[in-house]
N, C-alpha and C. Protein backbone atom coordinates (compact mmCIF):
# COMPACT_ATOMS: atom_id res chain seq x y z
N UNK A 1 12.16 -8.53 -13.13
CA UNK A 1 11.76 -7.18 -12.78
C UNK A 1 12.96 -6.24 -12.78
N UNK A 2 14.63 -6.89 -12.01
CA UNK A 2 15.09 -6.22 -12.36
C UNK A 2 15.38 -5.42 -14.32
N UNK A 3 15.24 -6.04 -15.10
CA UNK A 3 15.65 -5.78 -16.39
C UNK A 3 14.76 -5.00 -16.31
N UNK A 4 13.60 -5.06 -16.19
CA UNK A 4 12.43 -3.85 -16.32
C UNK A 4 12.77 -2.57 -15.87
N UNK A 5 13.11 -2.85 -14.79
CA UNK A 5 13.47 -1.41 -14.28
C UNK A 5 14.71 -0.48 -14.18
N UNK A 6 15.58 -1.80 -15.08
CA UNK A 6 16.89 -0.96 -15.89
C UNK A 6 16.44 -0.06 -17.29
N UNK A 7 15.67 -0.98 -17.84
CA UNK A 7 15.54 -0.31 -19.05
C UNK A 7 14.30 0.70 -18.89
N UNK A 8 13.19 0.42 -18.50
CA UNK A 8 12.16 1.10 -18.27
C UNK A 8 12.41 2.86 -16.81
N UNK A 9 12.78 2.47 -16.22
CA UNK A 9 12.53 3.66 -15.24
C UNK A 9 14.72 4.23 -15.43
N UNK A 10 15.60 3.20 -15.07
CA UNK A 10 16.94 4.15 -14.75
C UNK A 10 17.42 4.67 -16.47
N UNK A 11 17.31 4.00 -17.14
CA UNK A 11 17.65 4.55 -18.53
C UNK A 11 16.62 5.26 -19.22
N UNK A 12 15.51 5.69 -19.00
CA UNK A 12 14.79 6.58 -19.58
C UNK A 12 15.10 7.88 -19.45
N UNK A 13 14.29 8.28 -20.66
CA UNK A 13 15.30 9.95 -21.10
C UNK A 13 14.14 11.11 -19.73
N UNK A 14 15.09 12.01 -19.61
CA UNK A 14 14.48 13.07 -18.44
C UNK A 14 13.40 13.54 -19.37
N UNK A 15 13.49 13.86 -21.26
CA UNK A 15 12.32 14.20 -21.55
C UNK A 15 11.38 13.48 -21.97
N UNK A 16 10.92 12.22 -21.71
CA UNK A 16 9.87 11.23 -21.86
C UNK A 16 8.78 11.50 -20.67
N UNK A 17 7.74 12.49 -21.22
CA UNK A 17 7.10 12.92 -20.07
C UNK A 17 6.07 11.42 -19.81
N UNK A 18 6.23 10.42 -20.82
CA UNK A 18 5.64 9.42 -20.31
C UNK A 18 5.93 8.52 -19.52
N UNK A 19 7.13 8.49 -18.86
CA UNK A 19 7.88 7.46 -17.75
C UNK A 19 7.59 6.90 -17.01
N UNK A 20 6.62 7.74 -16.11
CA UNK A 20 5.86 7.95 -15.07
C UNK A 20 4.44 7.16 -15.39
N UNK A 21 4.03 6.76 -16.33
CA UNK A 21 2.82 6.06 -17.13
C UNK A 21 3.39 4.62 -17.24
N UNK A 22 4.40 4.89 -18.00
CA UNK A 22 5.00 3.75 -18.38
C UNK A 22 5.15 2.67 -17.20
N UNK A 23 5.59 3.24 -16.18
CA UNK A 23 7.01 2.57 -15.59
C UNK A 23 5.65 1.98 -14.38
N UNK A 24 4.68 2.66 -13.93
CA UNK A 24 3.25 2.21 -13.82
C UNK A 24 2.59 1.16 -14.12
N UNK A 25 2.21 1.35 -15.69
CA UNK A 25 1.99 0.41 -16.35
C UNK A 25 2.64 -1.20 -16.15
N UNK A 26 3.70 -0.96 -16.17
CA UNK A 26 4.83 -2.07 -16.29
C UNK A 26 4.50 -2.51 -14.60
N UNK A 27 4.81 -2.12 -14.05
CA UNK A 27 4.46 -2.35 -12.26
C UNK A 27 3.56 -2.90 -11.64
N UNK A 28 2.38 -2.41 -12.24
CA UNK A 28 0.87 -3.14 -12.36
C UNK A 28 0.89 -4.56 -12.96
N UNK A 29 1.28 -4.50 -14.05
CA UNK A 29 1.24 -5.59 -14.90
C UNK A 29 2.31 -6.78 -14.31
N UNK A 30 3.81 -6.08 -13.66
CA UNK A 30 4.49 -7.43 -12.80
C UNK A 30 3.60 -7.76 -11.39
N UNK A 31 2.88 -7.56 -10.91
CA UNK A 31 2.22 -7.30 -9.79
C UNK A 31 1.04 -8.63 -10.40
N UNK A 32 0.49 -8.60 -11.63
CA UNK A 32 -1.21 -9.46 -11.63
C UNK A 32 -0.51 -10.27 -12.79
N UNK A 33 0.82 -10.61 -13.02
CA UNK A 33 1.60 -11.39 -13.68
C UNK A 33 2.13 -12.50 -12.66
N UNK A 34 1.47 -12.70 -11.22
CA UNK A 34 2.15 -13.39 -10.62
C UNK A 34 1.44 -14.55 -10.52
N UNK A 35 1.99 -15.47 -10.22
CA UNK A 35 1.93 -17.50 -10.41
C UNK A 35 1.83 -17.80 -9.04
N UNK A 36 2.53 -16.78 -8.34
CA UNK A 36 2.23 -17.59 -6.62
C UNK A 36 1.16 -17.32 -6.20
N UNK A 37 0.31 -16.40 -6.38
CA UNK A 37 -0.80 -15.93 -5.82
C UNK A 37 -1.66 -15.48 -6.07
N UNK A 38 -3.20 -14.97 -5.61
CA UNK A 38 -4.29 -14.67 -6.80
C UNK A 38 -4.26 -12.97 -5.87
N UNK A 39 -4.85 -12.38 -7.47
CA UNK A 39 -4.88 -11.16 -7.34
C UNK A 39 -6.54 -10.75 -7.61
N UNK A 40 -7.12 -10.52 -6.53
CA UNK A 40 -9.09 -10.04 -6.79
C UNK A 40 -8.93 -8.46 -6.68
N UNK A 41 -9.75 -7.70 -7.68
CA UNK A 41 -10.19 -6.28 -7.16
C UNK A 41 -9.44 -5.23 -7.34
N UNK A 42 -7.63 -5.54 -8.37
CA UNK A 42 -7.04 -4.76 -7.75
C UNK A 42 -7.21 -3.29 -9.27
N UNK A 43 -8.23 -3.87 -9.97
CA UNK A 43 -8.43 -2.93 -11.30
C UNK A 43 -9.79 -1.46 -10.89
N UNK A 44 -10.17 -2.05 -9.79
CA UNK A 44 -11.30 -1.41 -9.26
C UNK A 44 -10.95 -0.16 -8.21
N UNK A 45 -9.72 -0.36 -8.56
CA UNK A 45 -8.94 1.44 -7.51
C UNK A 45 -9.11 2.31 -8.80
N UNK A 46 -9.32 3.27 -8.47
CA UNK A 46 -9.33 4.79 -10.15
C UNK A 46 -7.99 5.58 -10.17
N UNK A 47 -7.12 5.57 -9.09
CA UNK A 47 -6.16 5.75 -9.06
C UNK A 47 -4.60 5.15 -8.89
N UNK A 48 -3.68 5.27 -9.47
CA UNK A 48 -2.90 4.69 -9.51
C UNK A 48 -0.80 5.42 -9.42
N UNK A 49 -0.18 5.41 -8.58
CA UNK A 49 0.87 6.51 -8.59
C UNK A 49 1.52 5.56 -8.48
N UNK A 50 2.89 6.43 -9.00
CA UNK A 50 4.18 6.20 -8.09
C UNK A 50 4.49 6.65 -6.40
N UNK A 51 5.25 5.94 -5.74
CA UNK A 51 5.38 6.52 -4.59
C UNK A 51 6.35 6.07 -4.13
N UNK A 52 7.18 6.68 -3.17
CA UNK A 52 8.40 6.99 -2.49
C UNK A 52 8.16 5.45 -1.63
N UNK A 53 8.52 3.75 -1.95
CA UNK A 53 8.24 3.03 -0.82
C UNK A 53 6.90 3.13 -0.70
N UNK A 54 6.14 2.23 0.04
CA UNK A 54 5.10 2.56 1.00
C UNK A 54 5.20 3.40 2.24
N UNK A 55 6.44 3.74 2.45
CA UNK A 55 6.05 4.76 3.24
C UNK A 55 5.74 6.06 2.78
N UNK A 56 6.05 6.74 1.93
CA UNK A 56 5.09 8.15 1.85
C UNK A 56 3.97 7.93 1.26
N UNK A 57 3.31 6.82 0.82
CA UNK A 57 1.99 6.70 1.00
C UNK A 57 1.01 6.39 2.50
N UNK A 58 1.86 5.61 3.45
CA UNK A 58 1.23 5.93 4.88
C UNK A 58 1.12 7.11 5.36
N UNK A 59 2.59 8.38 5.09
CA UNK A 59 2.35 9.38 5.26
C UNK A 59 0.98 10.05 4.94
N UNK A 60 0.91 10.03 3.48
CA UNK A 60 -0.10 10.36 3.15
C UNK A 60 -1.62 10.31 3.86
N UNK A 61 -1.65 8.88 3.66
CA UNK A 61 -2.80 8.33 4.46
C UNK A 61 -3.09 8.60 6.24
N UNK A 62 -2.02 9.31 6.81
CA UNK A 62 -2.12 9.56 7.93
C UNK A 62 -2.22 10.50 7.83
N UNK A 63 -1.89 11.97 7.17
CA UNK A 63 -2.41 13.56 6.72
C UNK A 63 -4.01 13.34 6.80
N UNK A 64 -4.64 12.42 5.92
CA UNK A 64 -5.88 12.30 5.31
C UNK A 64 -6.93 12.14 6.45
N UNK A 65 -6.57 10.83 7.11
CA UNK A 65 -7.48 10.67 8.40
C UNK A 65 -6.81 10.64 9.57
N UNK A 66 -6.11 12.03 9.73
CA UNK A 66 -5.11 12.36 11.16
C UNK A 66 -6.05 12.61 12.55
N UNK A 67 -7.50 13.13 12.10
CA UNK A 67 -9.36 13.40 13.11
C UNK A 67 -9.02 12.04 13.19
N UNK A 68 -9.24 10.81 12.91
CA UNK A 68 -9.34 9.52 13.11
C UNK A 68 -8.70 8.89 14.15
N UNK A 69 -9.00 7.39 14.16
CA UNK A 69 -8.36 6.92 15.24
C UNK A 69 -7.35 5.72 14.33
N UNK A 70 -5.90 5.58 14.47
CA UNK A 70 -5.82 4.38 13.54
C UNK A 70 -5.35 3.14 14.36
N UNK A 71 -5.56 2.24 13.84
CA UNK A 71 -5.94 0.41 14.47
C UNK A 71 -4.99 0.14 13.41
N UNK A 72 -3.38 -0.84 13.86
CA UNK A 72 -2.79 -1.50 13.85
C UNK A 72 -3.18 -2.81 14.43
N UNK A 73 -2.33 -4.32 14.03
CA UNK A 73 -2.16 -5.34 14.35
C UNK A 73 -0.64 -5.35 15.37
N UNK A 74 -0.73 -5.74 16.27
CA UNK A 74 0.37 -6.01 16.66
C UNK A 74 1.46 -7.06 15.71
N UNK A 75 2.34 -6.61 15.60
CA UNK A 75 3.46 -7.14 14.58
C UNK A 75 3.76 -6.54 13.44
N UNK A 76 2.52 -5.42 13.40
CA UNK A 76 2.07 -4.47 11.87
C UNK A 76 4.07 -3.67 11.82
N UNK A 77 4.37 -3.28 10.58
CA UNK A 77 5.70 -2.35 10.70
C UNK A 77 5.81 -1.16 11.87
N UNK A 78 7.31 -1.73 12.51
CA UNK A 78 7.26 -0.38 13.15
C UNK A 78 7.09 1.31 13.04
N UNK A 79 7.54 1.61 12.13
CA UNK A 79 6.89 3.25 11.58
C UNK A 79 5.60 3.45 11.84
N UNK A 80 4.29 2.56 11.65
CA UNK A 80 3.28 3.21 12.01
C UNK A 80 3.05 3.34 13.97
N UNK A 81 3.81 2.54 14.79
CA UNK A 81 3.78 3.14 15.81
C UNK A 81 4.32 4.20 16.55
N UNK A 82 6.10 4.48 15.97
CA UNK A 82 6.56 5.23 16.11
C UNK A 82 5.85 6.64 15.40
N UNK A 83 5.57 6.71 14.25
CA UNK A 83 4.64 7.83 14.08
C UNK A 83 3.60 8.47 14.75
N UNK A 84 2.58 7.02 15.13
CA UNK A 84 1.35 7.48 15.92
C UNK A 84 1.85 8.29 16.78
N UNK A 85 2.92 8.10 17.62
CA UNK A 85 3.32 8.00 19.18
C UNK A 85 4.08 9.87 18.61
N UNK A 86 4.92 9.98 17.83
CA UNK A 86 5.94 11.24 17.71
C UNK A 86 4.68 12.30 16.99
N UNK A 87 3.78 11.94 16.77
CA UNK A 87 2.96 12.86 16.22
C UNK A 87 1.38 12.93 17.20
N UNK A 88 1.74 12.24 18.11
CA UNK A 88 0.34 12.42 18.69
C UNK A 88 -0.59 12.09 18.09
N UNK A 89 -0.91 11.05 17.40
CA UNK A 89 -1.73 10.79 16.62
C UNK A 89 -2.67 9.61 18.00
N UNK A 90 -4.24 9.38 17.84
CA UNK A 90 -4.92 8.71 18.28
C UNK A 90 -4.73 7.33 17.83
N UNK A 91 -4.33 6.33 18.72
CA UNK A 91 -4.31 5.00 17.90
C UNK A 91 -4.26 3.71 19.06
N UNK A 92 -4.56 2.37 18.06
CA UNK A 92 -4.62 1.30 19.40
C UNK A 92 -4.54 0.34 18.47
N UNK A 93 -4.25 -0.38 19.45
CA UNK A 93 -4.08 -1.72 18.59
C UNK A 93 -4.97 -2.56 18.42
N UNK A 94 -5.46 -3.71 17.45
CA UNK A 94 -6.47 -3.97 17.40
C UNK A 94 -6.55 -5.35 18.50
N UNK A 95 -5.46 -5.61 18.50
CA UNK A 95 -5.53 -7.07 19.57
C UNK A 95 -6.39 -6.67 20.56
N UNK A 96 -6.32 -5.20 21.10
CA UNK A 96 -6.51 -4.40 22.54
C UNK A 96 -8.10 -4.19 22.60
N UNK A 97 -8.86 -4.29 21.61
CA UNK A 97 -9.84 -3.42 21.58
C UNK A 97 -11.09 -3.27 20.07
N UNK A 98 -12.29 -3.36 20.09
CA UNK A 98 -13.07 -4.00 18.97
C UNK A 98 -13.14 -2.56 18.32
N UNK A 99 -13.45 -2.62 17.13
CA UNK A 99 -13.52 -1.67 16.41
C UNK A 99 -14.42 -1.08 16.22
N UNK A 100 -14.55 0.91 16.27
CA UNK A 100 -15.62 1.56 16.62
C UNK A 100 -15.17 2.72 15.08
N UNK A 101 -16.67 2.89 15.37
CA UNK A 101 -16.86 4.06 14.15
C UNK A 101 -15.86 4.80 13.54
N UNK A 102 -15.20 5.78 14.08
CA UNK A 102 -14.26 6.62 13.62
C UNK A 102 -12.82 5.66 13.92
N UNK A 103 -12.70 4.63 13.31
CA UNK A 103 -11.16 3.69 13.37
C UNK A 103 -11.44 4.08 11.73
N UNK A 104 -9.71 3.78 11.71
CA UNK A 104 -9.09 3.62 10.25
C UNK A 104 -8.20 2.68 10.68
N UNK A 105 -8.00 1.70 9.40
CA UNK A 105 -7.23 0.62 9.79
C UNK A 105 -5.85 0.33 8.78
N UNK A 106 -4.73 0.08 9.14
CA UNK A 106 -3.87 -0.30 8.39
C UNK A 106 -3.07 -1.82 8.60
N UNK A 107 -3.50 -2.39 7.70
CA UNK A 107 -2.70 -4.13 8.08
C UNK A 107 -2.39 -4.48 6.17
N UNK A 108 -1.04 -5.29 6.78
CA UNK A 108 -0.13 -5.75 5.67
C UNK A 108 -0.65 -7.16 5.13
N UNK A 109 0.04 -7.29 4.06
CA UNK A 109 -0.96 -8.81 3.42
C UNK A 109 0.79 -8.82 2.13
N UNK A 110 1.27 -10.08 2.61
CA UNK A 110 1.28 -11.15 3.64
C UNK A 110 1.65 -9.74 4.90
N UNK A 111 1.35 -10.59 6.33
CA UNK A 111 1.45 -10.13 7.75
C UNK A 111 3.21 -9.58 7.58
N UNK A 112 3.26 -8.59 8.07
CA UNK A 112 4.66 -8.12 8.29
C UNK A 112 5.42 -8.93 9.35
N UNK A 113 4.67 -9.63 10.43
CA UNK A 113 5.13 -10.40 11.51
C UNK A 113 5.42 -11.66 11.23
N UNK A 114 4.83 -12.41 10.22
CA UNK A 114 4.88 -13.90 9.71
C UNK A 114 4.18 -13.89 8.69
N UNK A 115 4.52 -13.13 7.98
CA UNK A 115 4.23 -13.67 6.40
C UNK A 115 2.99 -14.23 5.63
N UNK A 116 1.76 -14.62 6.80
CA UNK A 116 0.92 -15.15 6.28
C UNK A 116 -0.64 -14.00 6.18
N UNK A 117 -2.10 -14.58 6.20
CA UNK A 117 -2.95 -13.72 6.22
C UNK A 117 -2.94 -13.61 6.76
N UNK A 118 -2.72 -13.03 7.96
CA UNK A 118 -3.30 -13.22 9.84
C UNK A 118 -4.15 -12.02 9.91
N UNK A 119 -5.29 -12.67 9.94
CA UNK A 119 -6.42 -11.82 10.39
C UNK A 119 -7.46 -11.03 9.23
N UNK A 120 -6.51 -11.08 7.93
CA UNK A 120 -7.00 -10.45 6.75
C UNK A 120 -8.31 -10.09 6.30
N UNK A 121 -9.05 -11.20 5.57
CA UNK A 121 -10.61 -11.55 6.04
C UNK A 121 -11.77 -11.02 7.12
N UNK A 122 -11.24 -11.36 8.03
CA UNK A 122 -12.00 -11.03 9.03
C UNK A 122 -11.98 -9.69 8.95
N UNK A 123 -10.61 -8.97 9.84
CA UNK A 123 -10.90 -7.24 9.85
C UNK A 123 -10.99 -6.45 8.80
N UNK A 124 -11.23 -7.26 7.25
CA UNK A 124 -12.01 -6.24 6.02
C UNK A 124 -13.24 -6.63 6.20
N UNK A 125 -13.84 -8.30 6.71
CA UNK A 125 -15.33 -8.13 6.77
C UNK A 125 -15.68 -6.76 7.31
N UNK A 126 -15.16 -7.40 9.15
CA UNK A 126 -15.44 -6.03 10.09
C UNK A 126 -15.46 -4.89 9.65
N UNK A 127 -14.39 -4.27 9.07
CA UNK A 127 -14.35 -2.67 8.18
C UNK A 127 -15.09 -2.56 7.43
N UNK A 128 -15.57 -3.13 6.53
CA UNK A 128 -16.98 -3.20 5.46
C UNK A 128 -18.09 -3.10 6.04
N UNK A 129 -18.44 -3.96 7.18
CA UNK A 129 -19.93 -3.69 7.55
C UNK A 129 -19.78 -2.26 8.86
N UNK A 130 -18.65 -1.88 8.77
CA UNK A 130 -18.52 -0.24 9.37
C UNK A 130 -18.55 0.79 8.64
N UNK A 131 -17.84 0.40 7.35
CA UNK A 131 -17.97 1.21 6.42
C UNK A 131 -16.04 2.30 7.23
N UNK A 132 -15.23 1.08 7.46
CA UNK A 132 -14.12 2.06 7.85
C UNK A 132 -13.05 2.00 7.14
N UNK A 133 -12.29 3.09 6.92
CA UNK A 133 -11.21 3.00 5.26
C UNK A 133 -10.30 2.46 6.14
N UNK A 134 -9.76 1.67 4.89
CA UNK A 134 -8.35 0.58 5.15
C UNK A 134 -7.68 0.89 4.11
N UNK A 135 -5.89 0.90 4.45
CA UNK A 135 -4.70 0.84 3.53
C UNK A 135 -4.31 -0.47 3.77
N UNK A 136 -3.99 -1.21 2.69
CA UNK A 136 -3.56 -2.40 2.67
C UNK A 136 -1.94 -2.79 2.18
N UNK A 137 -1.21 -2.79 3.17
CA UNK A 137 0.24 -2.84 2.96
C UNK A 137 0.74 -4.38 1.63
N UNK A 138 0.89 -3.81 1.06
CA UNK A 138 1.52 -5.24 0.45
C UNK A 138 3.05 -5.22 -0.28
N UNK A 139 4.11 -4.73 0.76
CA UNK A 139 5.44 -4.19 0.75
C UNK A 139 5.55 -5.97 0.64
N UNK A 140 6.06 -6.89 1.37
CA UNK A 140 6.57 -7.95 1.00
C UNK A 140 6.14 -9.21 -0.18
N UNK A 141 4.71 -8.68 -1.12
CA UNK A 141 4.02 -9.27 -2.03
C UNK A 141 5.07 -10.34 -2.88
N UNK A 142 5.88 -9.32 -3.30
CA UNK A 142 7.40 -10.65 -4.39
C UNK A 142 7.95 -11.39 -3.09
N UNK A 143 7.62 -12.00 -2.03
CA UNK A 143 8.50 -13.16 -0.68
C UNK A 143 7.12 -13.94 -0.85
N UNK A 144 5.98 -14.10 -1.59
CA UNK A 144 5.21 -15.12 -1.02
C UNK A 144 4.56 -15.63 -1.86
N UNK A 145 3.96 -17.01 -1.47
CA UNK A 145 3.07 -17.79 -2.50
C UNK A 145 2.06 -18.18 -1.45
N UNK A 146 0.82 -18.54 -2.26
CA UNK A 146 -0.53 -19.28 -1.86
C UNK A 146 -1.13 -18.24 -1.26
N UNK A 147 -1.16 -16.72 -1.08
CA UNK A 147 -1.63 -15.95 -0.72
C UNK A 147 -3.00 -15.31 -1.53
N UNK A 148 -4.11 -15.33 -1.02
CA UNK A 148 -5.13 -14.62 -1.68
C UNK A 148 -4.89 -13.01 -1.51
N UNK A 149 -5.11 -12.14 -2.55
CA UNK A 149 -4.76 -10.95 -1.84
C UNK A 149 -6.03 -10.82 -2.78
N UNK A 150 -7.13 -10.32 -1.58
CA UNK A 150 -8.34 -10.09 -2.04
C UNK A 150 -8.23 -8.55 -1.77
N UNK A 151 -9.06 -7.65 -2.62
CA UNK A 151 -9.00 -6.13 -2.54
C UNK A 151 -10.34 -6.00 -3.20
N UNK A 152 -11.31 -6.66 -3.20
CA UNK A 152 -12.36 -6.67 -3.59
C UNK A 152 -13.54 -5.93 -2.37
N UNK A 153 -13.11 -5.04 -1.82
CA UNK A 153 -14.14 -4.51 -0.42
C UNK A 153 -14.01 -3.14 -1.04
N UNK A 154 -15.21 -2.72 -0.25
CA UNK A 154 -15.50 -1.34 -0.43
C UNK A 154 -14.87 -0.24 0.37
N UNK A 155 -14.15 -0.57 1.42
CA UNK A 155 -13.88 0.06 2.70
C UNK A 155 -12.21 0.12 2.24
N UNK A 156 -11.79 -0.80 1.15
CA UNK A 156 -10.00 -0.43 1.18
C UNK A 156 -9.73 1.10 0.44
N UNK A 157 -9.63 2.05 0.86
CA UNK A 157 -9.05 3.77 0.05
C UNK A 157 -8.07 3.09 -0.10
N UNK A 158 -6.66 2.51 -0.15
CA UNK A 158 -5.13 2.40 -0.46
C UNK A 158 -5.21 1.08 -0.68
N UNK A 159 -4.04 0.89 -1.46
CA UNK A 159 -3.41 -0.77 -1.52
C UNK A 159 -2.19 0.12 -1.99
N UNK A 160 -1.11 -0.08 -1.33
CA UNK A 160 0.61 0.15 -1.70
C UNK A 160 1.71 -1.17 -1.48
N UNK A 161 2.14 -1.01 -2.78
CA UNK A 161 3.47 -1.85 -2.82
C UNK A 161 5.12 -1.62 -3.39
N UNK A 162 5.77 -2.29 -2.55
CA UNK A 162 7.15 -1.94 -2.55
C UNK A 162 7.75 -2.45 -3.27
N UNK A 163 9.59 -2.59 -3.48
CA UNK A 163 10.10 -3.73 -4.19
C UNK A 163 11.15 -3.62 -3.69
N UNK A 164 11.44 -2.74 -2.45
CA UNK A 164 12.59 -3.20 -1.57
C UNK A 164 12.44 -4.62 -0.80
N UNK A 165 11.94 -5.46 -0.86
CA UNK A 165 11.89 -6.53 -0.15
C UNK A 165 11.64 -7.55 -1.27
N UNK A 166 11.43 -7.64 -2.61
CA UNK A 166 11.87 -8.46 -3.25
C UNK A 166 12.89 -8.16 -3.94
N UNK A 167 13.74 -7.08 -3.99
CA UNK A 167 14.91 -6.95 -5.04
C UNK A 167 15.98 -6.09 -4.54
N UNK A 168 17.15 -6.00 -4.71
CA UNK A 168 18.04 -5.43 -4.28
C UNK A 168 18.22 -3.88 -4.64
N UNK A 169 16.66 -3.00 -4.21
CA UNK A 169 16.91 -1.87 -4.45
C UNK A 169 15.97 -0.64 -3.34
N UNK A 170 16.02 -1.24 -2.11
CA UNK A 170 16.12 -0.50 -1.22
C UNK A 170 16.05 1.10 -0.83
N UNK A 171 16.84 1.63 -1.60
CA UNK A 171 17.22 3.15 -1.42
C UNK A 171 16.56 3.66 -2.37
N UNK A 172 16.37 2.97 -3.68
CA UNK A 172 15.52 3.93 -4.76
C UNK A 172 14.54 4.01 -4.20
N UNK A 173 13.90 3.27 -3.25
CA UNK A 173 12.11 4.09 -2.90
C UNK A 173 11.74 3.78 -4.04
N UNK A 174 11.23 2.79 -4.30
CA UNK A 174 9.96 2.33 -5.35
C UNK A 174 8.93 1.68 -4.83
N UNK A 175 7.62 2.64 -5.32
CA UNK A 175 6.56 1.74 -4.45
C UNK A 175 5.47 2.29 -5.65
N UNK A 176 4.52 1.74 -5.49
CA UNK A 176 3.17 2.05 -5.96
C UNK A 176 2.14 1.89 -5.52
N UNK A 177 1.05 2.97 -5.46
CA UNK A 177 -0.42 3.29 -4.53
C UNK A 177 -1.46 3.08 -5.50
N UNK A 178 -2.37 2.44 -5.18
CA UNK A 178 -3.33 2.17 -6.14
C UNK A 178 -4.70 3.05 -5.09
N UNK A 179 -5.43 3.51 -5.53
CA UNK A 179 -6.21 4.72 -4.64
C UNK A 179 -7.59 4.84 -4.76
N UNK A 180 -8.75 5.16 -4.25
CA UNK A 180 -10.10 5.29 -4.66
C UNK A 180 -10.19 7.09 -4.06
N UNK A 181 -9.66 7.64 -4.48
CA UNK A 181 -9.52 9.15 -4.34
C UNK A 181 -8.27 9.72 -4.36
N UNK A 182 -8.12 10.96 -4.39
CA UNK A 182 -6.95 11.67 -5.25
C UNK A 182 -6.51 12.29 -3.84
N UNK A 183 -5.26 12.93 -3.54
CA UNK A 183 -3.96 13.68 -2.63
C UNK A 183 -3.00 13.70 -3.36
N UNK A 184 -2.66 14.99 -2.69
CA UNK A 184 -0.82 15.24 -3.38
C UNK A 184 -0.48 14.33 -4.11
N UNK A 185 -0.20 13.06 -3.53
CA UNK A 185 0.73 12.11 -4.10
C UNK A 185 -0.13 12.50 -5.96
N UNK A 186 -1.08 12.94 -6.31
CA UNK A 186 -1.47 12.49 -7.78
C UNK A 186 -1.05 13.32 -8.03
N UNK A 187 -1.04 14.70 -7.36
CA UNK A 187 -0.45 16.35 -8.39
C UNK A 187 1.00 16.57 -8.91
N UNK A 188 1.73 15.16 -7.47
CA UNK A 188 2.78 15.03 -8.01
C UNK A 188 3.05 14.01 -9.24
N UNK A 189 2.42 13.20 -9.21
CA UNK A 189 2.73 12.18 -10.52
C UNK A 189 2.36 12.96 -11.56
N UNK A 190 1.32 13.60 -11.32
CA UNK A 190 0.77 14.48 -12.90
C UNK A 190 1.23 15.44 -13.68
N UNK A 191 2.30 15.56 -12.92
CA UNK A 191 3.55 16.68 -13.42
C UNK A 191 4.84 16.05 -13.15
N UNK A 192 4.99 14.81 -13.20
CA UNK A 192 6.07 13.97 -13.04
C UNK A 192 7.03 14.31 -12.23
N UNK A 193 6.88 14.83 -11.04
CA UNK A 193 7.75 15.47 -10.07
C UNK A 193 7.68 13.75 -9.20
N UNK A 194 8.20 12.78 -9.57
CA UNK A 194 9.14 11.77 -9.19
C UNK A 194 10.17 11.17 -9.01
């Protein structure tokens, strides 16, 4: 992946308004090119960006359903609590409390706390027969094997992934949002302001 993203995204010319397609393309394709793990559902998002990390796609996703209430896992990344908490945002954890109508949920796959599914399954059944939108973190995806990463529900709006945690590039902010509806983040890819 690194070679990919020498030649594909840092050596591409500023006027290749296709980069941003490309470098996509290529991202997707190392992502359902993988041997450790099975990939369900993930062609069934209509949208697809670049993004700053997964975090300015949580941003995002917290603009979107900020009326909401959002449901973390305990162990989930710290930023989404520190956010809830500096922005006043409504939120609880899910260990604390069963899940009601107006929740939005955000949990990582593998678990940000231990690496495995913990809990995966279950709180997309639960969110499906609520009908409640879920972002599905999958920042550590290149650290794991034997993982199902099912995305086959109706209730996931986001799936974002990183590559600071499989590769030594941290600071560039490389991530990608795969989406079932459009925000900023697309007006910016669509004019390649990346």
């Amino acid at each position: 992946m690194l070679e990919i993203l020498n030649t594909v995204l840092f050596k591409a010319s500023l006027s290749d308004v296709n980069v941003t397609e490309k470098f996509l393309n290529t991202y997707k394709e190392w992502i359902l090119s993988t041997r450790n793990n099975k990939i369900l559902g993930l062609d069934r998002f209509k949208f697809t960006n670049y993004s700053q990390g997964t975090t300015e796609s949580f941003d995002k996703f917290y603009s979107r359903y900020h009326k909401k209430r959002f449901r973390i896992w305990k162990g989930e990344y710290s930023y989404h609590k520190i956010t809830f908490d500096s922005c006043e945002y409504n939120w609880k954890f899910l260990d604390d409390e069963e899940l009601k109508p107006n929740d939005v949920i955000i949990i990582s796959l593998p678990f940000a706390d231990n690496g495995n599914s913990y809990r995966y399954e279950e709180t997309l059944l639960k969110a499906e027969k609520m009908n409640i939108p879920v972002l599905v973190d999958c920042c550590w995806f290149g650290t794991c094997s034997g993982i199902k990463f099912n995305f086959d529900y109706d209730c996931i709006d986001q799936v974002v992934f990183s590559l600071s945690k499989s590769f030594p590039v941290s600071r560039h902010r490389i991530g990608i949002r795969f989406s079932s509806s459009k925000d900023g983040l697309d007006d910016l890819n669509q004019v390649n302001y990346v």
